[in-house]
C-alpha atoms as a PDB file:
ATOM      1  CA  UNK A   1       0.000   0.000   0.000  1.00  0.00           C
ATOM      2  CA  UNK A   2       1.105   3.404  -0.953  1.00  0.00           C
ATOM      3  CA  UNK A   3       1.078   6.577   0.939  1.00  0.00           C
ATOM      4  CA  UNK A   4       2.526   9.977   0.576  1.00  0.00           C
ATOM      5  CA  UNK A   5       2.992  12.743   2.749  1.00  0.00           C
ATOM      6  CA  UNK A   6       3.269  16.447   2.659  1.00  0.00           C
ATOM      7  CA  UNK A   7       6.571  18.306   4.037  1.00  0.00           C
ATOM      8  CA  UNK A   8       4.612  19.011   7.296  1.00  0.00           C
ATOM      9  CA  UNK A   9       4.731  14.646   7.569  1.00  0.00           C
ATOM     10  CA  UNK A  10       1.057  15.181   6.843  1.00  0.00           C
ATOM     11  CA  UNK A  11      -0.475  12.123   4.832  1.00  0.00           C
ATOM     12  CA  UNK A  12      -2.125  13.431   1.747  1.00  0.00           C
ATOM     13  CA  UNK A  13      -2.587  10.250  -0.263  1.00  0.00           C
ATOM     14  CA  UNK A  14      -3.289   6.779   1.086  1.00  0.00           C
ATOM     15  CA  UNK A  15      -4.164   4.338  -1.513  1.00  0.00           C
ATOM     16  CA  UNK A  16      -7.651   2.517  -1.546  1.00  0.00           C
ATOM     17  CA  UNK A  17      -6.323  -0.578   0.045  1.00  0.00           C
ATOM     18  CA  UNK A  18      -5.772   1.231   3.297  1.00  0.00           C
ATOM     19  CA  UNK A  19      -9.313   0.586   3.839  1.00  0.00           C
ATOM     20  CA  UNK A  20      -9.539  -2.742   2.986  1.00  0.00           C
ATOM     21  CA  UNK A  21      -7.329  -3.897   5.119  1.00  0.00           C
ATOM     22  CA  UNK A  22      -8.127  -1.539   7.747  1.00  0.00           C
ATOM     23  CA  UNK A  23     -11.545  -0.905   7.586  1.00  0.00           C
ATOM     24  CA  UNK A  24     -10.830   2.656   8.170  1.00  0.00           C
ATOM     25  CA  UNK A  25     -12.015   5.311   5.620  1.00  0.00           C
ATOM     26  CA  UNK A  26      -9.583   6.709   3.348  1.00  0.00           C
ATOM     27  CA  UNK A  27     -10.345  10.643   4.522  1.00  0.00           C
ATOM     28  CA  UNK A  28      -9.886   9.575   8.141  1.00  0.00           C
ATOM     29  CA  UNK A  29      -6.371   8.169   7.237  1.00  0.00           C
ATOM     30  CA  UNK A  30      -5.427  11.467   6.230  1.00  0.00           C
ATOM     31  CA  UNK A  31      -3.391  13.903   7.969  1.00  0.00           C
ATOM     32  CA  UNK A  32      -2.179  11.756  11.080  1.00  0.00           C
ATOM     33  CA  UNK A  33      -5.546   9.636  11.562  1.00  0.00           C
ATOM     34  CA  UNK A  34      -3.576   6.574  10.285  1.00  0.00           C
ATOM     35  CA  UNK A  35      -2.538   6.686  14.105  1.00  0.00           C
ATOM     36  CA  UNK A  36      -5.353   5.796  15.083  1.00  0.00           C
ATOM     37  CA  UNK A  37      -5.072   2.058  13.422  1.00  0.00           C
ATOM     38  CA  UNK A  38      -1.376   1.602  15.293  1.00  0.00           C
ATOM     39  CA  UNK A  39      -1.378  -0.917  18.163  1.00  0.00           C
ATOM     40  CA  UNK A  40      -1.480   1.526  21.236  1.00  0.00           C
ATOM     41  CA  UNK A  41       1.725  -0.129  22.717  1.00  0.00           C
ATOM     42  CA  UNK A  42       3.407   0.468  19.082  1.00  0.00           C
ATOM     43  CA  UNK A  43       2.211   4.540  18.723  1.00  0.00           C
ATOM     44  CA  UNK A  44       4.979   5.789  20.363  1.00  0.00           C
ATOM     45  CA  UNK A  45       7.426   4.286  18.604  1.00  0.00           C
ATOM     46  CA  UNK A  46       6.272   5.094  14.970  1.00  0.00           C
ATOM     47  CA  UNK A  47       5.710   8.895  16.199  1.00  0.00           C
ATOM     48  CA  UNK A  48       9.055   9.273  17.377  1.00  0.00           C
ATOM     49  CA  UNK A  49      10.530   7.339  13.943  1.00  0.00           C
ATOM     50  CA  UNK A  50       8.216   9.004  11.756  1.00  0.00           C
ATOM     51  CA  UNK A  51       9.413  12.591  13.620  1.00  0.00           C
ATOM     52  CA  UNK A  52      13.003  11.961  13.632  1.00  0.00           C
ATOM     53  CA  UNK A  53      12.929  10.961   9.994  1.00  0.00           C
ATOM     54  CA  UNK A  54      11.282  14.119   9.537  1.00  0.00           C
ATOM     55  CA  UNK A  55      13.532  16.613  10.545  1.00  0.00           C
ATOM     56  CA  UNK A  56      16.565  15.193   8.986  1.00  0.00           C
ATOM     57  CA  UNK A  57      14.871  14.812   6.034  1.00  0.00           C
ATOM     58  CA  UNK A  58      15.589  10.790   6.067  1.00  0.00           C
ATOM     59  CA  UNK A  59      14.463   7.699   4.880  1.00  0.00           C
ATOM     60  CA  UNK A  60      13.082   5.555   7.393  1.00  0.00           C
ATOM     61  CA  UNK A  61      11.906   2.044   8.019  1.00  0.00           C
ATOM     62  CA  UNK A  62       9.362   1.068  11.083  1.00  0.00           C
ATOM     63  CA  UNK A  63       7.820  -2.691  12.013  1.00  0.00           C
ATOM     64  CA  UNK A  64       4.471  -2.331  14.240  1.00  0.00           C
ATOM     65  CA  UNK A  65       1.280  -3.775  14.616  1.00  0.00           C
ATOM     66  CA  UNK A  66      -1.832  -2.219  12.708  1.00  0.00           C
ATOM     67  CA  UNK A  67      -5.583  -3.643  13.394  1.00  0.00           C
ATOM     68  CA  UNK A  68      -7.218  -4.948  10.374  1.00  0.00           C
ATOM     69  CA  UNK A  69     -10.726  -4.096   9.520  1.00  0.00           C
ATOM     70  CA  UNK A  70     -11.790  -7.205  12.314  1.00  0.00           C
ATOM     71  CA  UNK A  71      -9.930  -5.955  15.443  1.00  0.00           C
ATOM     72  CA  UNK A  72      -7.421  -8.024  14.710  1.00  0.00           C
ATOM     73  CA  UNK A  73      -3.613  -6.971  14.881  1.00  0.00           C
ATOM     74  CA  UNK A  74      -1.313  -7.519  11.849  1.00  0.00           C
ATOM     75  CA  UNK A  75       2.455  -7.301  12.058  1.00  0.00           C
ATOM     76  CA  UNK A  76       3.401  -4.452   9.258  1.00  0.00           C
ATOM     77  CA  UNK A  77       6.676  -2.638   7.863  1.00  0.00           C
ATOM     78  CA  UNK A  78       6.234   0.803   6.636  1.00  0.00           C
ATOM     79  CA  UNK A  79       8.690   2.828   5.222  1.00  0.00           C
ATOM     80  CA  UNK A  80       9.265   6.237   3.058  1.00  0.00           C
ATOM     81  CA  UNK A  81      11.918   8.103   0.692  1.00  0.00           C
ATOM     82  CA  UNK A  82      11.734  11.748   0.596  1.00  0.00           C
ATOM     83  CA  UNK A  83      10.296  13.240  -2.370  1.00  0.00           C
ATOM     84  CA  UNK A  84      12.664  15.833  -3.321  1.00  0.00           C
ATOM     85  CA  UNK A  85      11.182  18.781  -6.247  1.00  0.00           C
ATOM     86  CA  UNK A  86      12.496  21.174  -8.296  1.00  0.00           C
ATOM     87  CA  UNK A  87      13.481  24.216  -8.855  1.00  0.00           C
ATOM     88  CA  UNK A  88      16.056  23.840  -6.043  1.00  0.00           C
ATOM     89  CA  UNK A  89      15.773  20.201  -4.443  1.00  0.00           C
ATOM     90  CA  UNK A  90      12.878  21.415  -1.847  1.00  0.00           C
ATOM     91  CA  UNK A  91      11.755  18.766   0.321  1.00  0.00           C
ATOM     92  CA  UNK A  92       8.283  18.181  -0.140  1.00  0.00           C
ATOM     93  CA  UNK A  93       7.300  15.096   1.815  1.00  0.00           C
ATOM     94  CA  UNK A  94       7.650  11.484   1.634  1.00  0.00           C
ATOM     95  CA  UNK A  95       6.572   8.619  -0.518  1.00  0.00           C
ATOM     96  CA  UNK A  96       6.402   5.296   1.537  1.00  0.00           C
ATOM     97  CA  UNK A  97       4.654   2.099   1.245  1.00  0.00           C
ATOM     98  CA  UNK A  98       3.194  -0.453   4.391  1.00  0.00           C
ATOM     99  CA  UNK A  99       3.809  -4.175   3.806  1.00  0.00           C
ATOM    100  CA  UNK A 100       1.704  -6.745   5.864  1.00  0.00           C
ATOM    101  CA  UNK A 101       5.037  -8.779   7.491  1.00  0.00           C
ATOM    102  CA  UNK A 102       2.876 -11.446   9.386  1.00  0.00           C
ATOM    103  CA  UNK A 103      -1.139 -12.305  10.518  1.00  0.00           C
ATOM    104  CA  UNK A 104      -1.851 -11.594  14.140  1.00  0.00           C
ATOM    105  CA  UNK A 105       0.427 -11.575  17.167  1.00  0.00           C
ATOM    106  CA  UNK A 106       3.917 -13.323  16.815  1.00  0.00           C
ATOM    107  CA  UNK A 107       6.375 -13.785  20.073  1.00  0.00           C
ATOM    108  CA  UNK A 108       9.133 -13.119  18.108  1.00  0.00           C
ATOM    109  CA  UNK A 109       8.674  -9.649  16.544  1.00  0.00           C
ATOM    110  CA  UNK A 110       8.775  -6.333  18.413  1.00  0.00           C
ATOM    111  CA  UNK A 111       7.761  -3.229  16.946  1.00  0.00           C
ATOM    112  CA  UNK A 112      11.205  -0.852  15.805  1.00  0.00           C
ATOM    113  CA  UNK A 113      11.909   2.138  13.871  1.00  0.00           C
ATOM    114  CA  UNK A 114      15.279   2.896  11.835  1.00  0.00           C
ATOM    115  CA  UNK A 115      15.926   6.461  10.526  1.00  0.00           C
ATOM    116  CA  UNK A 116      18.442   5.205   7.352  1.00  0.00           C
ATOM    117  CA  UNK A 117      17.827   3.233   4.023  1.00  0.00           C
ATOM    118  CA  UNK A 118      14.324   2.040   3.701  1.00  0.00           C
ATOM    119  CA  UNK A 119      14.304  -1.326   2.086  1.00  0.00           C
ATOM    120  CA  UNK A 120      10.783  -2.508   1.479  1.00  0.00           C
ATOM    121  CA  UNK A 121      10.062  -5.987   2.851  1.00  0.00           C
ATOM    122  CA  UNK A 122       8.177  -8.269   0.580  1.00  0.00           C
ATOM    123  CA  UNK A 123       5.024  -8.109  -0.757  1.00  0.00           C
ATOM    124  CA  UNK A 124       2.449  -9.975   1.056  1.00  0.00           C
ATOM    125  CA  UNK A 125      -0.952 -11.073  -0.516  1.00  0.00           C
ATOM    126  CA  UNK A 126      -3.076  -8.898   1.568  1.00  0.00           C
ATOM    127  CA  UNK A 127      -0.848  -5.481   0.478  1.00  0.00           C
ATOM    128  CA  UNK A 128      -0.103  -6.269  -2.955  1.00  0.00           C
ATOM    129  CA  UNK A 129      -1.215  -2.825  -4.672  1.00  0.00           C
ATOM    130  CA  UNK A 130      -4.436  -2.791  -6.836  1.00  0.00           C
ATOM    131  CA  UNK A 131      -4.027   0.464  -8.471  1.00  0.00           C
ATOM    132  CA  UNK A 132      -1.408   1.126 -11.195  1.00  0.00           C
ATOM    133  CA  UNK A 133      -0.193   4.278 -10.131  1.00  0.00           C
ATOM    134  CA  UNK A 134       0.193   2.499  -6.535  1.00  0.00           C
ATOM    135  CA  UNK A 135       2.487  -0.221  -8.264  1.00  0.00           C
ATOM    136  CA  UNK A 136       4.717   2.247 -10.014  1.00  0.00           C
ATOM    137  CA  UNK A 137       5.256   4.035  -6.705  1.00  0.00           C
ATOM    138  CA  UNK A 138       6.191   0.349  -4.872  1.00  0.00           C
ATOM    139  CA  UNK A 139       8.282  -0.604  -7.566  1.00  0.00           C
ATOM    140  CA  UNK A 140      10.726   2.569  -7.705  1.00  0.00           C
ATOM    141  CA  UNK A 141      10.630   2.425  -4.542  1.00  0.00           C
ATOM    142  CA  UNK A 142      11.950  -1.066  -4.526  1.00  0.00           C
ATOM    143  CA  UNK A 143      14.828   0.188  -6.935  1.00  0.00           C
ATOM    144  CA  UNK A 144      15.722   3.006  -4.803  1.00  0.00           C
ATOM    145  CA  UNK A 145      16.818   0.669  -1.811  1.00  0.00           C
ATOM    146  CA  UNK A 146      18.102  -1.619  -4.888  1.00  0.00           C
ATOM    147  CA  UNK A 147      20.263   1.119  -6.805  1.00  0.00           C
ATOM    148  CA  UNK A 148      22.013   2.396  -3.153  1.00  0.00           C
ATOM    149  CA  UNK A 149      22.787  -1.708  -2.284  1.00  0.00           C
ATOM    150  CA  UNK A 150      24.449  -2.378  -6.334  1.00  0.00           C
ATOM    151  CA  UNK A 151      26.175   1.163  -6.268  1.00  0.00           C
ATOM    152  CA  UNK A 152      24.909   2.143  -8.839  1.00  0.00           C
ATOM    153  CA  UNK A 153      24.041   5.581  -7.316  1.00  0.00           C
ATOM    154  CA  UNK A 154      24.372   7.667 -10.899  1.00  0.00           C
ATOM    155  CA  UNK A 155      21.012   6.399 -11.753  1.00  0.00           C
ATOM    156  CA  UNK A 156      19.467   7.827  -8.443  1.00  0.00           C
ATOM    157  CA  UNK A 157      18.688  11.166  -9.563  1.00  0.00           C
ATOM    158  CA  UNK A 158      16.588   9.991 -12.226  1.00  0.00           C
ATOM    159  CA  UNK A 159      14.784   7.655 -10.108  1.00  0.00           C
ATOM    160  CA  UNK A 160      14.548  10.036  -7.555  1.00  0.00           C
ATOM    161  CA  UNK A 161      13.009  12.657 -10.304  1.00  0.00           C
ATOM    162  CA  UNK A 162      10.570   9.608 -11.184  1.00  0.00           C
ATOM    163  CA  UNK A 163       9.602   9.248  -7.342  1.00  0.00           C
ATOM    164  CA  UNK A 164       8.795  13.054  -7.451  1.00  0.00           C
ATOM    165  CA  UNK A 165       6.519  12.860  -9.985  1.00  0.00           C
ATOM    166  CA  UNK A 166       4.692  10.103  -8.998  1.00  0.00           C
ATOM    167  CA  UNK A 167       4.704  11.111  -6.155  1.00  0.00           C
ATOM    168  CA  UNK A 168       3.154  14.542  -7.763  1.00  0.00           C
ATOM    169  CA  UNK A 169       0.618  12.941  -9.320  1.00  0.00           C
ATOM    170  CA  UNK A 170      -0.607  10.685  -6.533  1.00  0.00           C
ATOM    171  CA  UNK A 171      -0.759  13.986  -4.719  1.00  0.00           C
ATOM    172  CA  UNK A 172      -2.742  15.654  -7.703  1.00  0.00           C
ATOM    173  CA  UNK A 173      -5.166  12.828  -7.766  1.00  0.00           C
ATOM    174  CA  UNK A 174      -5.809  12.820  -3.949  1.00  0.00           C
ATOM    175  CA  UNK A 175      -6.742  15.973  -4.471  1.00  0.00           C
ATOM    176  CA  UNK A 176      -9.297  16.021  -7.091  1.00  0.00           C
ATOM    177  CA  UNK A 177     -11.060  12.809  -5.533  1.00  0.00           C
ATOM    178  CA  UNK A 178     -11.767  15.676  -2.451  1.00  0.00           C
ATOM    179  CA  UNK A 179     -13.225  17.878  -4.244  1.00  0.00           C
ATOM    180  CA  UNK A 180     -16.730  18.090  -5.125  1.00  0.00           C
ATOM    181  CA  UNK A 181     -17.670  18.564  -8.617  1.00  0.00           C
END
Protein backbone atom coordinates (compact mmCIF):
# COMPACT_ATOMS: atom_id res chain seq x y z
CA UNK A 1 0.00 0.00 0.00
CA UNK A 2 1.10 3.40 -0.95
CA UNK A 3 1.08 6.58 0.94
CA UNK A 4 2.53 9.98 0.58
CA UNK A 5 2.99 12.74 2.75
CA UNK A 6 3.27 16.45 2.66
CA UNK A 7 6.57 18.31 4.04
CA UNK A 8 4.61 19.01 7.30
CA UNK A 9 4.73 14.65 7.57
CA UNK A 10 1.06 15.18 6.84
CA UNK A 11 -0.47 12.12 4.83
CA UNK A 12 -2.13 13.43 1.75
CA UNK A 13 -2.59 10.25 -0.26
CA UNK A 14 -3.29 6.78 1.09
CA UNK A 15 -4.16 4.34 -1.51
CA UNK A 16 -7.65 2.52 -1.55
CA UNK A 17 -6.32 -0.58 0.05
CA UNK A 18 -5.77 1.23 3.30
CA UNK A 19 -9.31 0.59 3.84
CA UNK A 20 -9.54 -2.74 2.99
CA UNK A 21 -7.33 -3.90 5.12
CA UNK A 22 -8.13 -1.54 7.75
CA UNK A 23 -11.54 -0.90 7.59
CA UNK A 24 -10.83 2.66 8.17
CA UNK A 25 -12.01 5.31 5.62
CA UNK A 26 -9.58 6.71 3.35
CA UNK A 27 -10.35 10.64 4.52
CA UNK A 28 -9.89 9.57 8.14
CA UNK A 29 -6.37 8.17 7.24
CA UNK A 30 -5.43 11.47 6.23
CA UNK A 31 -3.39 13.90 7.97
CA UNK A 32 -2.18 11.76 11.08
CA UNK A 33 -5.55 9.64 11.56
CA UNK A 34 -3.58 6.57 10.29
CA UNK A 35 -2.54 6.69 14.10
CA UNK A 36 -5.35 5.80 15.08
CA UNK A 37 -5.07 2.06 13.42
CA UNK A 38 -1.38 1.60 15.29
CA UNK A 39 -1.38 -0.92 18.16
CA UNK A 40 -1.48 1.53 21.24
CA UNK A 41 1.73 -0.13 22.72
CA UNK A 42 3.41 0.47 19.08
CA UNK A 43 2.21 4.54 18.72
CA UNK A 44 4.98 5.79 20.36
CA UNK A 45 7.43 4.29 18.60
CA UNK A 46 6.27 5.09 14.97
CA UNK A 47 5.71 8.89 16.20
CA UNK A 48 9.06 9.27 17.38
CA UNK A 49 10.53 7.34 13.94
CA UNK A 50 8.22 9.00 11.76
CA UNK A 51 9.41 12.59 13.62
CA UNK A 52 13.00 11.96 13.63
CA UNK A 53 12.93 10.96 9.99
CA UNK A 54 11.28 14.12 9.54
CA UNK A 55 13.53 16.61 10.55
CA UNK A 56 16.56 15.19 8.99
CA UNK A 57 14.87 14.81 6.03
CA UNK A 58 15.59 10.79 6.07
CA UNK A 59 14.46 7.70 4.88
CA UNK A 60 13.08 5.55 7.39
CA UNK A 61 11.91 2.04 8.02
CA UNK A 62 9.36 1.07 11.08
CA UNK A 63 7.82 -2.69 12.01
CA UNK A 64 4.47 -2.33 14.24
CA UNK A 65 1.28 -3.77 14.62
CA UNK A 66 -1.83 -2.22 12.71
CA UNK A 67 -5.58 -3.64 13.39
CA UNK A 68 -7.22 -4.95 10.37
CA UNK A 69 -10.73 -4.10 9.52
CA UNK A 70 -11.79 -7.20 12.31
CA UNK A 71 -9.93 -5.96 15.44
CA UNK A 72 -7.42 -8.02 14.71
CA UNK A 73 -3.61 -6.97 14.88
CA UNK A 74 -1.31 -7.52 11.85
CA UNK A 75 2.45 -7.30 12.06
CA UNK A 76 3.40 -4.45 9.26
CA UNK A 77 6.68 -2.64 7.86
CA UNK A 78 6.23 0.80 6.64
CA UNK A 79 8.69 2.83 5.22
CA UNK A 80 9.27 6.24 3.06
CA UNK A 81 11.92 8.10 0.69
CA UNK A 82 11.73 11.75 0.60
CA UNK A 83 10.30 13.24 -2.37
CA UNK A 84 12.66 15.83 -3.32
CA UNK A 85 11.18 18.78 -6.25
CA UNK A 86 12.50 21.17 -8.30
CA UNK A 87 13.48 24.22 -8.85
CA UNK A 88 16.06 23.84 -6.04
CA UNK A 89 15.77 20.20 -4.44
CA UNK A 90 12.88 21.42 -1.85
CA UNK A 91 11.76 18.77 0.32
CA UNK A 92 8.28 18.18 -0.14
CA UNK A 93 7.30 15.10 1.81
CA UNK A 94 7.65 11.48 1.63
CA UNK A 95 6.57 8.62 -0.52
CA UNK A 96 6.40 5.30 1.54
CA UNK A 97 4.65 2.10 1.24
CA UNK A 98 3.19 -0.45 4.39
CA UNK A 99 3.81 -4.17 3.81
CA UNK A 100 1.70 -6.75 5.86
CA UNK A 101 5.04 -8.78 7.49
CA UNK A 102 2.88 -11.45 9.39
CA UNK A 103 -1.14 -12.31 10.52
CA UNK A 104 -1.85 -11.59 14.14
CA UNK A 105 0.43 -11.57 17.17
CA UNK A 106 3.92 -13.32 16.81
CA UNK A 107 6.38 -13.78 20.07
CA UNK A 108 9.13 -13.12 18.11
CA UNK A 109 8.67 -9.65 16.54
CA UNK A 110 8.78 -6.33 18.41
CA UNK A 111 7.76 -3.23 16.95
CA UNK A 112 11.21 -0.85 15.81
CA UNK A 113 11.91 2.14 13.87
CA UNK A 114 15.28 2.90 11.83
CA UNK A 115 15.93 6.46 10.53
CA UNK A 116 18.44 5.20 7.35
CA UNK A 117 17.83 3.23 4.02
CA UNK A 118 14.32 2.04 3.70
CA UNK A 119 14.30 -1.33 2.09
CA UNK A 120 10.78 -2.51 1.48
CA UNK A 121 10.06 -5.99 2.85
CA UNK A 122 8.18 -8.27 0.58
CA UNK A 123 5.02 -8.11 -0.76
CA UNK A 124 2.45 -9.97 1.06
CA UNK A 125 -0.95 -11.07 -0.52
CA UNK A 126 -3.08 -8.90 1.57
CA UNK A 127 -0.85 -5.48 0.48
CA UNK A 128 -0.10 -6.27 -2.96
CA UNK A 129 -1.22 -2.83 -4.67
CA UNK A 130 -4.44 -2.79 -6.84
CA UNK A 131 -4.03 0.46 -8.47
CA UNK A 132 -1.41 1.13 -11.20
CA UNK A 133 -0.19 4.28 -10.13
CA UNK A 134 0.19 2.50 -6.54
CA UNK A 135 2.49 -0.22 -8.26
CA UNK A 136 4.72 2.25 -10.01
CA UNK A 137 5.26 4.04 -6.71
CA UNK A 138 6.19 0.35 -4.87
CA UNK A 139 8.28 -0.60 -7.57
CA UNK A 140 10.73 2.57 -7.70
CA UNK A 141 10.63 2.43 -4.54
CA UNK A 142 11.95 -1.07 -4.53
CA UNK A 143 14.83 0.19 -6.94
CA UNK A 144 15.72 3.01 -4.80
CA UNK A 145 16.82 0.67 -1.81
CA UNK A 146 18.10 -1.62 -4.89
CA UNK A 147 20.26 1.12 -6.80
CA UNK A 148 22.01 2.40 -3.15
CA UNK A 149 22.79 -1.71 -2.28
CA UNK A 150 24.45 -2.38 -6.33
CA UNK A 151 26.17 1.16 -6.27
CA UNK A 152 24.91 2.14 -8.84
CA UNK A 153 24.04 5.58 -7.32
CA UNK A 154 24.37 7.67 -10.90
CA UNK A 155 21.01 6.40 -11.75
CA UNK A 156 19.47 7.83 -8.44
CA UNK A 157 18.69 11.17 -9.56
CA UNK A 158 16.59 9.99 -12.23
CA UNK A 159 14.78 7.65 -10.11
CA UNK A 160 14.55 10.04 -7.55
CA UNK A 161 13.01 12.66 -10.30
CA UNK A 162 10.57 9.61 -11.18
CA UNK A 163 9.60 9.25 -7.34
CA UNK A 164 8.80 13.05 -7.45
CA UNK A 165 6.52 12.86 -9.99
CA UNK A 166 4.69 10.10 -9.00
CA UNK A 167 4.70 11.11 -6.15
CA UNK A 168 3.15 14.54 -7.76
CA UNK A 169 0.62 12.94 -9.32
CA UNK A 170 -0.61 10.69 -6.53
CA UNK A 171 -0.76 13.99 -4.72
CA UNK A 172 -2.74 15.65 -7.70
CA UNK A 173 -5.17 12.83 -7.77
CA UNK A 174 -5.81 12.82 -3.95
CA UNK A 175 -6.74 15.97 -4.47
CA UNK A 176 -9.30 16.02 -7.09
CA UNK A 177 -11.06 12.81 -5.53
CA UNK A 178 -11.77 15.68 -2.45
CA UNK A 179 -13.22 17.88 -4.24
CA UNK A 180 -16.73 18.09 -5.12
CA UNK A 181 -17.67 18.56 -8.62
Amino acid sequence: MIFVTDAYGQTIHTSSDWSGLTGQPVEESLGRGWINCVHPDDRLIVERTFEKALSRISEFSIRYRLVDAYGNYRWVGAGGVPSIGPPDYTFIGYLGSLTEIANGAIDELQAYGNVERFVPPPTHPTTIATDHLDQIADYLILAHALIEDDGAKSALPGLRFALFEVGRALAARADAERKPN
